[in-house]
Protein backbone atom coordinates (compact mmCIF):
# COMPACT_ATOMS: atom_id res chain seq x y z
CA UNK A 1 -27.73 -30.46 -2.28
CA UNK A 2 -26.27 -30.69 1.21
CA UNK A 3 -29.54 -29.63 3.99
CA UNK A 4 -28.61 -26.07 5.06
CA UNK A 5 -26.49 -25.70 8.57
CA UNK A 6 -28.19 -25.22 11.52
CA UNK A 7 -27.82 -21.58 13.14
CA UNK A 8 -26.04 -21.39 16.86
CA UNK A 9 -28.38 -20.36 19.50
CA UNK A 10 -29.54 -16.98 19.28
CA UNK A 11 -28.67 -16.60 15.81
CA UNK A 12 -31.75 -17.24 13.02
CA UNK A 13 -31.44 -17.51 9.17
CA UNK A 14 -34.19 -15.04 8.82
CA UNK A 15 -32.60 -11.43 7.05
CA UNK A 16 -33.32 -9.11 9.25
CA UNK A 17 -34.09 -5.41 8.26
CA UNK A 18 -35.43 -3.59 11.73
CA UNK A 19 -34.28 -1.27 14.34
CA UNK A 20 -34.20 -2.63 17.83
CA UNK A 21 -37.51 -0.56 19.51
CA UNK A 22 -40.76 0.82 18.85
CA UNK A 23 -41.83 4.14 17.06
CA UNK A 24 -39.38 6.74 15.42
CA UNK A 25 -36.31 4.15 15.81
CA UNK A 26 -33.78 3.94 13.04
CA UNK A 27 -30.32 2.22 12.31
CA UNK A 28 -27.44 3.49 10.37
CA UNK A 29 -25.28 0.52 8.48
CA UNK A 30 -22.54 1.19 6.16
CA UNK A 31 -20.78 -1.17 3.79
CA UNK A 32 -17.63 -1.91 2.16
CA UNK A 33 -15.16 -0.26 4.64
CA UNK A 34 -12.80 0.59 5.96
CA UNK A 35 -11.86 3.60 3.75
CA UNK A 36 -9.59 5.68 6.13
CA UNK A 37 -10.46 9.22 3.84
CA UNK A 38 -14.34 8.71 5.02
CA UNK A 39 -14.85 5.98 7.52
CA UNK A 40 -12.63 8.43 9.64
CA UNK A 41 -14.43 11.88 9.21
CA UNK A 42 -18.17 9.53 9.27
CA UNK A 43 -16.68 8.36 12.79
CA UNK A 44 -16.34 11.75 13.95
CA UNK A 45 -19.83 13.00 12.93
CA UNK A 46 -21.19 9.97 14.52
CA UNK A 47 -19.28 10.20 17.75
CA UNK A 48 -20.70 13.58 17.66
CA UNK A 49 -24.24 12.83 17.52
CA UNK A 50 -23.48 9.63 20.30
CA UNK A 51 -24.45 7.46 17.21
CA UNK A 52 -24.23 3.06 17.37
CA UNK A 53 -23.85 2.04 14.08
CA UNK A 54 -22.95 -1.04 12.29
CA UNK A 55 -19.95 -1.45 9.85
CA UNK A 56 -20.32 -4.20 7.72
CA UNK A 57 -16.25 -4.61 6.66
CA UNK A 58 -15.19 -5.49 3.39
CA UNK A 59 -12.53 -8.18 4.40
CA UNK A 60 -9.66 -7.21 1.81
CA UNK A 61 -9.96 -3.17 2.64
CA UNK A 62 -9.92 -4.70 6.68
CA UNK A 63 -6.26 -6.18 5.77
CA UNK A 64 -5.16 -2.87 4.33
CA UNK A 65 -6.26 -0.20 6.79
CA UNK A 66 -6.29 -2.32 9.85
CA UNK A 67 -6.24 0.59 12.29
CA UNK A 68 -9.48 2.19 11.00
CA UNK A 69 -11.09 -1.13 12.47
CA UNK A 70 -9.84 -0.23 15.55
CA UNK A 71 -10.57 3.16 15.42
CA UNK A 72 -14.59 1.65 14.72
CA UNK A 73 -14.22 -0.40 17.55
CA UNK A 74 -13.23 1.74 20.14
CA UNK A 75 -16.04 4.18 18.79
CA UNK A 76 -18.40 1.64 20.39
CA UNK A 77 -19.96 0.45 17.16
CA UNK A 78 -20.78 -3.04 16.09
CA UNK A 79 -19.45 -5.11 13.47
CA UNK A 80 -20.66 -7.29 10.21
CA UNK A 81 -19.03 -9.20 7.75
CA UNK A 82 -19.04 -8.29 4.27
CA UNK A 83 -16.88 -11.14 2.71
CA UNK A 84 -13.60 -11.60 2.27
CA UNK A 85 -13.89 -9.83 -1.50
CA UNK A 86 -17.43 -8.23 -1.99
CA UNK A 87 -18.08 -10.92 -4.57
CA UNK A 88 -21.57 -12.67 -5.57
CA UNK A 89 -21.91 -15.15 -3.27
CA UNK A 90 -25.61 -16.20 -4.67
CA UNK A 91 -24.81 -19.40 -6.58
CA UNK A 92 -21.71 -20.41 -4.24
CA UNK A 93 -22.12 -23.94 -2.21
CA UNK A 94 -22.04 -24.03 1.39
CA UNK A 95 -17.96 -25.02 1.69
CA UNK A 96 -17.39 -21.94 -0.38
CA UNK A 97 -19.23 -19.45 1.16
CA UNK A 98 -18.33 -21.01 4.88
CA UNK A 99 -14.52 -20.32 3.91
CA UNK A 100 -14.98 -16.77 2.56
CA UNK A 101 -16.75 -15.87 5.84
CA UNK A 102 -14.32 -17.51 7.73
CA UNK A 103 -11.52 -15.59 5.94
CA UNK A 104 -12.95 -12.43 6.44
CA UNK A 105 -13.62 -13.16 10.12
CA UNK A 106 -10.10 -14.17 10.70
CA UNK A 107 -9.29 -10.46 8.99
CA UNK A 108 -11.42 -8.50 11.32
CA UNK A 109 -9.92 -10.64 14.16
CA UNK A 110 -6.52 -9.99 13.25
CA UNK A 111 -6.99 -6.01 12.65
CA UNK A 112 -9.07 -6.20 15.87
CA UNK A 113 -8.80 -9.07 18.34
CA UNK A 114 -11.39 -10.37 20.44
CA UNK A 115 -14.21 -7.95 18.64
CA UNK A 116 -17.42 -9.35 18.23
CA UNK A 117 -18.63 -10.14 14.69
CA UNK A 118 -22.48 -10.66 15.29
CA UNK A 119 -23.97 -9.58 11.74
CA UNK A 120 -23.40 -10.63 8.28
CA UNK A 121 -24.45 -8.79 5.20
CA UNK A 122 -24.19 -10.19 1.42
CA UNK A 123 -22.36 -7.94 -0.93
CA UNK A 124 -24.68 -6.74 -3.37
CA UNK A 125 -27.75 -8.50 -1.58
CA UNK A 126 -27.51 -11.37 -3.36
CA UNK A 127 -27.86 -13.90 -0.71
CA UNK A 128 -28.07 -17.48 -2.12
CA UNK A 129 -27.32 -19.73 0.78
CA UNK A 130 -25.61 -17.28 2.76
CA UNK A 131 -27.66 -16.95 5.53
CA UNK A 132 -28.36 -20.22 6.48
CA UNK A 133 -23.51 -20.61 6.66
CA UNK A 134 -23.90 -16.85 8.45
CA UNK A 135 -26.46 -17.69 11.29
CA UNK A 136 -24.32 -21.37 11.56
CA UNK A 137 -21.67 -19.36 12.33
CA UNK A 138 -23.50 -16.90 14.57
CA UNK A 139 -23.74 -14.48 12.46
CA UNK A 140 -26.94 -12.72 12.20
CA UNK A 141 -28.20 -12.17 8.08
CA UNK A 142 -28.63 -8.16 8.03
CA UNK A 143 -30.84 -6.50 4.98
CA UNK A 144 -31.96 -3.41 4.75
CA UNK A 145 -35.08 -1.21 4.44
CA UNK A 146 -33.67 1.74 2.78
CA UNK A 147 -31.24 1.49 0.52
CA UNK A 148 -29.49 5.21 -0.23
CA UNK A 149 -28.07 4.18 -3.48
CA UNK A 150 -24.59 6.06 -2.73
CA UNK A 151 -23.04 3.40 -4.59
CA UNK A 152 -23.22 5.65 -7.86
CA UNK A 153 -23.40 9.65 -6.04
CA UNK A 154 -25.96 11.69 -7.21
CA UNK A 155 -24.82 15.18 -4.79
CA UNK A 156 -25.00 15.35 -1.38
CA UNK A 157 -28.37 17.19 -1.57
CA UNK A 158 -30.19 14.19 -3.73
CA UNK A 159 -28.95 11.87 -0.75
CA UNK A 160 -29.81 14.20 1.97
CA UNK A 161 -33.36 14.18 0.72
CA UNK A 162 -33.32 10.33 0.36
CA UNK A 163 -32.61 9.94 4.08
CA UNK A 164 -34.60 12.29 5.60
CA UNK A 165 -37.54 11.26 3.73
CA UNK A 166 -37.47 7.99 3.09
CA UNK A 167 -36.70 6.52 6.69
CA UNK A 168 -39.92 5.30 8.26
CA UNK A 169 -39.66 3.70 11.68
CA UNK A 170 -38.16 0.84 12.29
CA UNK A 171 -35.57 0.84 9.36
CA UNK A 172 -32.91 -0.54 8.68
CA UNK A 173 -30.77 2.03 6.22
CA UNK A 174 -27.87 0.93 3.58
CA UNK A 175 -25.38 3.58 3.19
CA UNK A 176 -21.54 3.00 2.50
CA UNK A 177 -18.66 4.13 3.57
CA UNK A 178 -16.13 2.29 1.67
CA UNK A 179 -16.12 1.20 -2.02
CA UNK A 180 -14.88 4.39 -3.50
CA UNK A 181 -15.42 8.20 -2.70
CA UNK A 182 -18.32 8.23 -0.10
CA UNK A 183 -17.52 11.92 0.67
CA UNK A 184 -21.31 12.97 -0.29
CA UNK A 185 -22.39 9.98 2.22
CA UNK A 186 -20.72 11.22 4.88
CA UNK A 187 -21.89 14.98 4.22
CA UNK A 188 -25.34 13.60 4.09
CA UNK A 189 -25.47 12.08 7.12
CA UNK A 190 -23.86 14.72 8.91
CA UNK A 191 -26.49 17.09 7.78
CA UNK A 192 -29.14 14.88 8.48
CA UNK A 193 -28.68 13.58 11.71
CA UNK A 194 -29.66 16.65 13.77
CA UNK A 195 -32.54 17.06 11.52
CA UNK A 196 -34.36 13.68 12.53
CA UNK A 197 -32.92 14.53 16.13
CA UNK A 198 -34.87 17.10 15.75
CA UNK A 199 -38.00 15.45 15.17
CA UNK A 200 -37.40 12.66 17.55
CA UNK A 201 -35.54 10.30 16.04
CA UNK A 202 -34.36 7.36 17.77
CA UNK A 203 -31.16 5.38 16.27
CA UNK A 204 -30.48 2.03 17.54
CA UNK A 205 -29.09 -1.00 16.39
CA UNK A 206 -30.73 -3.54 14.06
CA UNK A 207 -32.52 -6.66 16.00
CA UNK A 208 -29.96 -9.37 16.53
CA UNK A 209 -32.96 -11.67 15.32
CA UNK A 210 -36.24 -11.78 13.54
């Protein structure tokens, strides 16, 4: 087996799964975007509440709604790349996964040119070697501390009660926005948010790395 790439400066291999400062400091993430009938209306709550987030883009949805990436971008919010086809990446050489990145990168670029890409997230988790291509291509790995399990919706009022309590400072929290109907996401959040306001919440963006 090939010895793993090095990272680029300021980039590690390490996953990381923490909000940038101390105490009650939290960051949103959402996956498999864009899905213009949610990633819209989850902008506007956001933009709302003066929310960063990150939007980890799914690189096939990225070529078919290219103006909702724009519409993230302007928003201020950061970027990561989900792969070019939210496949299982774990068992995949080095070449394979380098082009799939690469492909999804080129995507994002197109749909939004000269955007920065600085995190990379593994669909499904399942990171194999992936983090060691990411970071070589300055991509930061990004996990997760919470995961909302929105993936299969259980009502809007089972994920409210996920989020607000089971965020603990310093999390990093997996929600999507894309992948199917993420309506009850985006309700959740939007319901939420004021409520850890509230009780001095902080939301930042992940560390850049470990």
């Amino acid at each position: 087996m090939p010895p793993a790439p090095a990272p680029r400066p300021g980039t590690s291999a390490d996953i990381v799964d923490t909000a940038r400062g101390g105490g009650r400091a939290v960051s949103l993430t959402f996956d498999d975007g864009p899905n213009p009938a949610d990633t819209l209306r989850l902008l506007d709550v956001l933009r709302r509440h003066r929310i960063a987030a990150v939007f980890c883009l799914w690189g096939e949805h990225v070529d078919a709604h290219p103006y909702v990436v724009r519409r993230i971008v302007a928003d201020g919010h950061t970027l990561g790349n989900h792969s070019m086809r939210h496949e299982n990446m774990s068992s995949w050489p080095p070449e394979r996964i380098e082009a799939d990145l690469r492909e999804a990168d080129a995507a994002i670029r197109r749909a939004a040119p000269g955007a920065r890409v600085p995190y990379f997230r593994a669909p499904y988790g399942a990171w194999g070697q992936t983090p060691a291509v990411a970071a070589a291509l300055g991509m930061q790995p990004l996990g997760w501390r919470l995961a909302l399990g929105d993936w299969d919706p259980p009502g809007t009022d089972e994920l409210v009660r996920r989020l607000r309590y089971g965020v603990t400072p310093g999390a990093v929290v997996l929600m999507h926005d894309g992948g199917g109907d993420r309506s009850q996401t985006v309700d959740a959040v939007e319901r939420v948010v004021p409520l850890l306001t509230a009780e001095h919440w902080r939301f930042t963006l992940p560390r850049h790395r470990a």
